[in-house]
Protein backbone atom coordinates (compact mmCIF):
# COMPACT_ATOMS: atom_id res chain seq x y z
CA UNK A 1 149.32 -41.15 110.95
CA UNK A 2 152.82 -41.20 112.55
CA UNK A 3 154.61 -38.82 114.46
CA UNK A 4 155.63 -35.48 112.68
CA UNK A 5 153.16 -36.30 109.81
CA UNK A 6 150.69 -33.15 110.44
CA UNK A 7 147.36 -32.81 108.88
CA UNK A 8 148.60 -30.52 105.68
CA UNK A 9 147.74 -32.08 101.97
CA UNK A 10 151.01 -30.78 101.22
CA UNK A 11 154.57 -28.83 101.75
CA UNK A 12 153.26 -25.55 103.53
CA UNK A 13 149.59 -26.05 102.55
CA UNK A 14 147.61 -23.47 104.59
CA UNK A 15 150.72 -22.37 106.39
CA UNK A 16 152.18 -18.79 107.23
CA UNK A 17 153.01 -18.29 103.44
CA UNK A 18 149.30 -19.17 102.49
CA UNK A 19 147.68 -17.29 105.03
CA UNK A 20 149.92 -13.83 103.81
CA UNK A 21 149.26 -14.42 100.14
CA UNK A 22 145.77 -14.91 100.92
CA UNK A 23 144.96 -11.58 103.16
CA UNK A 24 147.27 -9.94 100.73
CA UNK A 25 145.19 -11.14 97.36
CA UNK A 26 141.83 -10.31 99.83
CA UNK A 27 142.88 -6.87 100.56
CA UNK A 28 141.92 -4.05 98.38
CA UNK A 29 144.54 -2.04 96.64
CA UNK A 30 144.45 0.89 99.68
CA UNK A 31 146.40 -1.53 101.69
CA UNK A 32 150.42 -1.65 101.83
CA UNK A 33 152.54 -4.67 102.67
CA UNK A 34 155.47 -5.01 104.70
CA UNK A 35 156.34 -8.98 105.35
CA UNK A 36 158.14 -9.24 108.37
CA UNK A 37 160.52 -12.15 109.76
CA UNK A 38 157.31 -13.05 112.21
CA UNK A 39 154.59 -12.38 109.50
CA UNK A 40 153.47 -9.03 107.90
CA UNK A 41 151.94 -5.51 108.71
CA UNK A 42 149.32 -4.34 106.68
CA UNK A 43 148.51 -0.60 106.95
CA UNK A 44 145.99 1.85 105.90
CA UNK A 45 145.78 5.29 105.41
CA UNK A 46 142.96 6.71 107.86
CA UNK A 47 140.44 9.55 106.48
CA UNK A 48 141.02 12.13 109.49
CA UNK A 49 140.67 15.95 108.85
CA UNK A 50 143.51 18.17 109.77
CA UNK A 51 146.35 15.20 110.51
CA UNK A 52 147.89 12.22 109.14
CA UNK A 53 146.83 8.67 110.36
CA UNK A 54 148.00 5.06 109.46
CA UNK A 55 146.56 1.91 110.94
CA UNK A 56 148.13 -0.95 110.75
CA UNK A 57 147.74 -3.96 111.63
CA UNK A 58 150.76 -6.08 112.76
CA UNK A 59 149.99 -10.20 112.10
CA UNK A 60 152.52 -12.51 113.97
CA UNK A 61 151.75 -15.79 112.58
CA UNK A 62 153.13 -18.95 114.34
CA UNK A 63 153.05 -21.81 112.18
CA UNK A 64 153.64 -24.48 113.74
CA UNK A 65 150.23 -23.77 116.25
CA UNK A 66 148.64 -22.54 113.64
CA UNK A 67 148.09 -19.36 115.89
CA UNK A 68 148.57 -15.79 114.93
CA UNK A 69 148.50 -12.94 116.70
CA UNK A 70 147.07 -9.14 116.02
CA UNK A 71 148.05 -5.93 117.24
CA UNK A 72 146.93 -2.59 116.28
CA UNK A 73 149.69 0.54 115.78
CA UNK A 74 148.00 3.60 114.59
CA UNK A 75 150.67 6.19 114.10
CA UNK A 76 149.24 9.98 113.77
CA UNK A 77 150.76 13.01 112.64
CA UNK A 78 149.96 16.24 113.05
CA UNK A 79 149.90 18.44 109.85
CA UNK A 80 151.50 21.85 110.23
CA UNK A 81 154.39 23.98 112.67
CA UNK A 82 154.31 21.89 115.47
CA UNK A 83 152.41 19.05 114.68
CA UNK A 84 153.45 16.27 116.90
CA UNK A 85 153.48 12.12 116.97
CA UNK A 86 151.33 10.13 118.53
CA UNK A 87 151.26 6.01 118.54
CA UNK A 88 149.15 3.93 119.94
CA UNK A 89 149.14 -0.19 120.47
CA UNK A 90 146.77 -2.60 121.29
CA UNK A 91 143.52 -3.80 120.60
CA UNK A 92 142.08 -0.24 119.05
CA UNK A 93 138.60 -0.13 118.08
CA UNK A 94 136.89 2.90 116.18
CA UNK A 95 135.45 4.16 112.99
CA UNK A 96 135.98 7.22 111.54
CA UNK A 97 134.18 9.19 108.92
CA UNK A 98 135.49 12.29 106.66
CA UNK A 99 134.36 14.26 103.66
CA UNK A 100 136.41 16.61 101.09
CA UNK A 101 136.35 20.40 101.84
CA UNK A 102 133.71 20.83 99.17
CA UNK A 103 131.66 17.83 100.37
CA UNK A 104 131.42 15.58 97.25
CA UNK A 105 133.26 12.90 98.23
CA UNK A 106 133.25 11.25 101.54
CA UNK A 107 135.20 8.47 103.14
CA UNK A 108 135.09 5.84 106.13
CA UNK A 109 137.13 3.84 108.35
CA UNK A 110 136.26 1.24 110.56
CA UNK A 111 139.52 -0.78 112.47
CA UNK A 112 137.03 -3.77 112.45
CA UNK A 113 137.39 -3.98 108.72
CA UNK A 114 141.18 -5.54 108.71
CA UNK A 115 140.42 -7.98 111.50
CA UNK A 116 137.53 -9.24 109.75
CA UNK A 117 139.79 -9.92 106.87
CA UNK A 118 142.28 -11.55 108.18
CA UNK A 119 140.13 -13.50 110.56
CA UNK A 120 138.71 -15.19 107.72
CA UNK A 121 141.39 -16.11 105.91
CA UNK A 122 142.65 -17.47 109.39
CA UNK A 123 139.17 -19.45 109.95
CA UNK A 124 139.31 -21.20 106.12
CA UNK A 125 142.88 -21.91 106.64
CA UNK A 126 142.01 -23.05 110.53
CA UNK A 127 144.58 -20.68 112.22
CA UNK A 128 143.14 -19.48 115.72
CA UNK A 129 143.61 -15.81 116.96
CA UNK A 130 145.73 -15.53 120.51
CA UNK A 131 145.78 -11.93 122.39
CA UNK A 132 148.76 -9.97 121.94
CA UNK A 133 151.15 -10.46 125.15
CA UNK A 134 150.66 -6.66 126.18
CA UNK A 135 146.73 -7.60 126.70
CA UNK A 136 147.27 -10.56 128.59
CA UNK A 137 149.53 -8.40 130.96
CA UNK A 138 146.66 -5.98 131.11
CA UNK A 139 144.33 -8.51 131.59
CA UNK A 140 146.97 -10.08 134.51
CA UNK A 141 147.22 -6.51 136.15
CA UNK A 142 143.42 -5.91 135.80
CA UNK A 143 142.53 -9.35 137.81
CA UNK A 144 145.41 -8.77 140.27
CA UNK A 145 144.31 -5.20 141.11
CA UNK A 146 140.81 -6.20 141.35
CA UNK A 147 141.53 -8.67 143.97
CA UNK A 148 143.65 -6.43 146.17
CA UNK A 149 140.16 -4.36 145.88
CA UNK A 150 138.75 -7.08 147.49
CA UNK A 151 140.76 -7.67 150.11
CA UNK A 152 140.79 -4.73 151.20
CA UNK A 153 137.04 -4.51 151.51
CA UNK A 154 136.89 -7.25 153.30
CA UNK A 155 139.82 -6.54 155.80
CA UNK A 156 138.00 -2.81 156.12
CA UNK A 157 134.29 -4.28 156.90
CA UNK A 158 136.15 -6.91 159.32
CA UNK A 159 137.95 -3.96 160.87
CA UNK A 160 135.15 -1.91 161.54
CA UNK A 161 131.75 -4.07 161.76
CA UNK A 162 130.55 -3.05 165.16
């Protein structure tokens, strides 16, 4: 195989187009699409009592690693005077449950549920996940701070052993 030639079986095959049609056609219809110019959100309404709450999950896709990236946004509003905004971003984990006020029908969410779709699609079309850059700072900060913790320890049983 020479230079430039890749391993696709044809223009774009499993590229960033295939890997949004195919999350898109796996998704059930309580999903909503936005593509974006880096790859696409996909966002859910959330069954919470008393407020408003939308996952979604934004997918940066980088073709030419084949590497995409995940990060959660869930956006929730407060219903009523004076019911604020909250967003959160990361990795967000959790799974909430929720019935109707007269308790016939009831509804779950698990944040798990969109990553394991679009993981798959990523491991048949042989994308690989990367962290989101704002965990790999955290992740940077978290190792830095714990060895300043360290240091210290030692400098303070140095310091003081008798």
């Amino acid at each position: 195989m020479s230079a430039g030639q890749g391993h696709s079986h044809g223009h774009n095959a499993g590229g960033a187009e295939e890997f949004r049609t195919r999350v898109r056609a796996a998704a059930d219809t309580s999903y909503r699409w936005q593509w974006t110019a880096r790859g696409f959100d996909l966002a859910v309404d959330v069954p919470v009592p008393g407020r408003r709450q939308v996952h979604t999950y934004r997918v940066e896709l980088r073709p030419q690693e084949r590497t995409f990236t995940v990060t959660d946004v869930v956006d929730t509003m407060g219903r009523g005077p004076g019911g604020g905004r909250q967003r959160e971003t990361g990795r967000i984990r959790y799974r909430t449950w929720s019935s109707s006020p007269d308790g016939t029908e009831r509804r779950s969410f698990s944040s798990a549920e969109g990553h394991r779709l679009i993981r798959g699609v990523a491991q048949e079309l042989g994308w690989r996940e990367t962290r989101p850059a704002t965990m790999k700072a955290g992740l940077a900060f978290g190792a830095f701070g714990g060895i300043v913790a360290l240091g210290t320890l030692i400098a303070l049983a140095i310091a003081f052993w008798p």
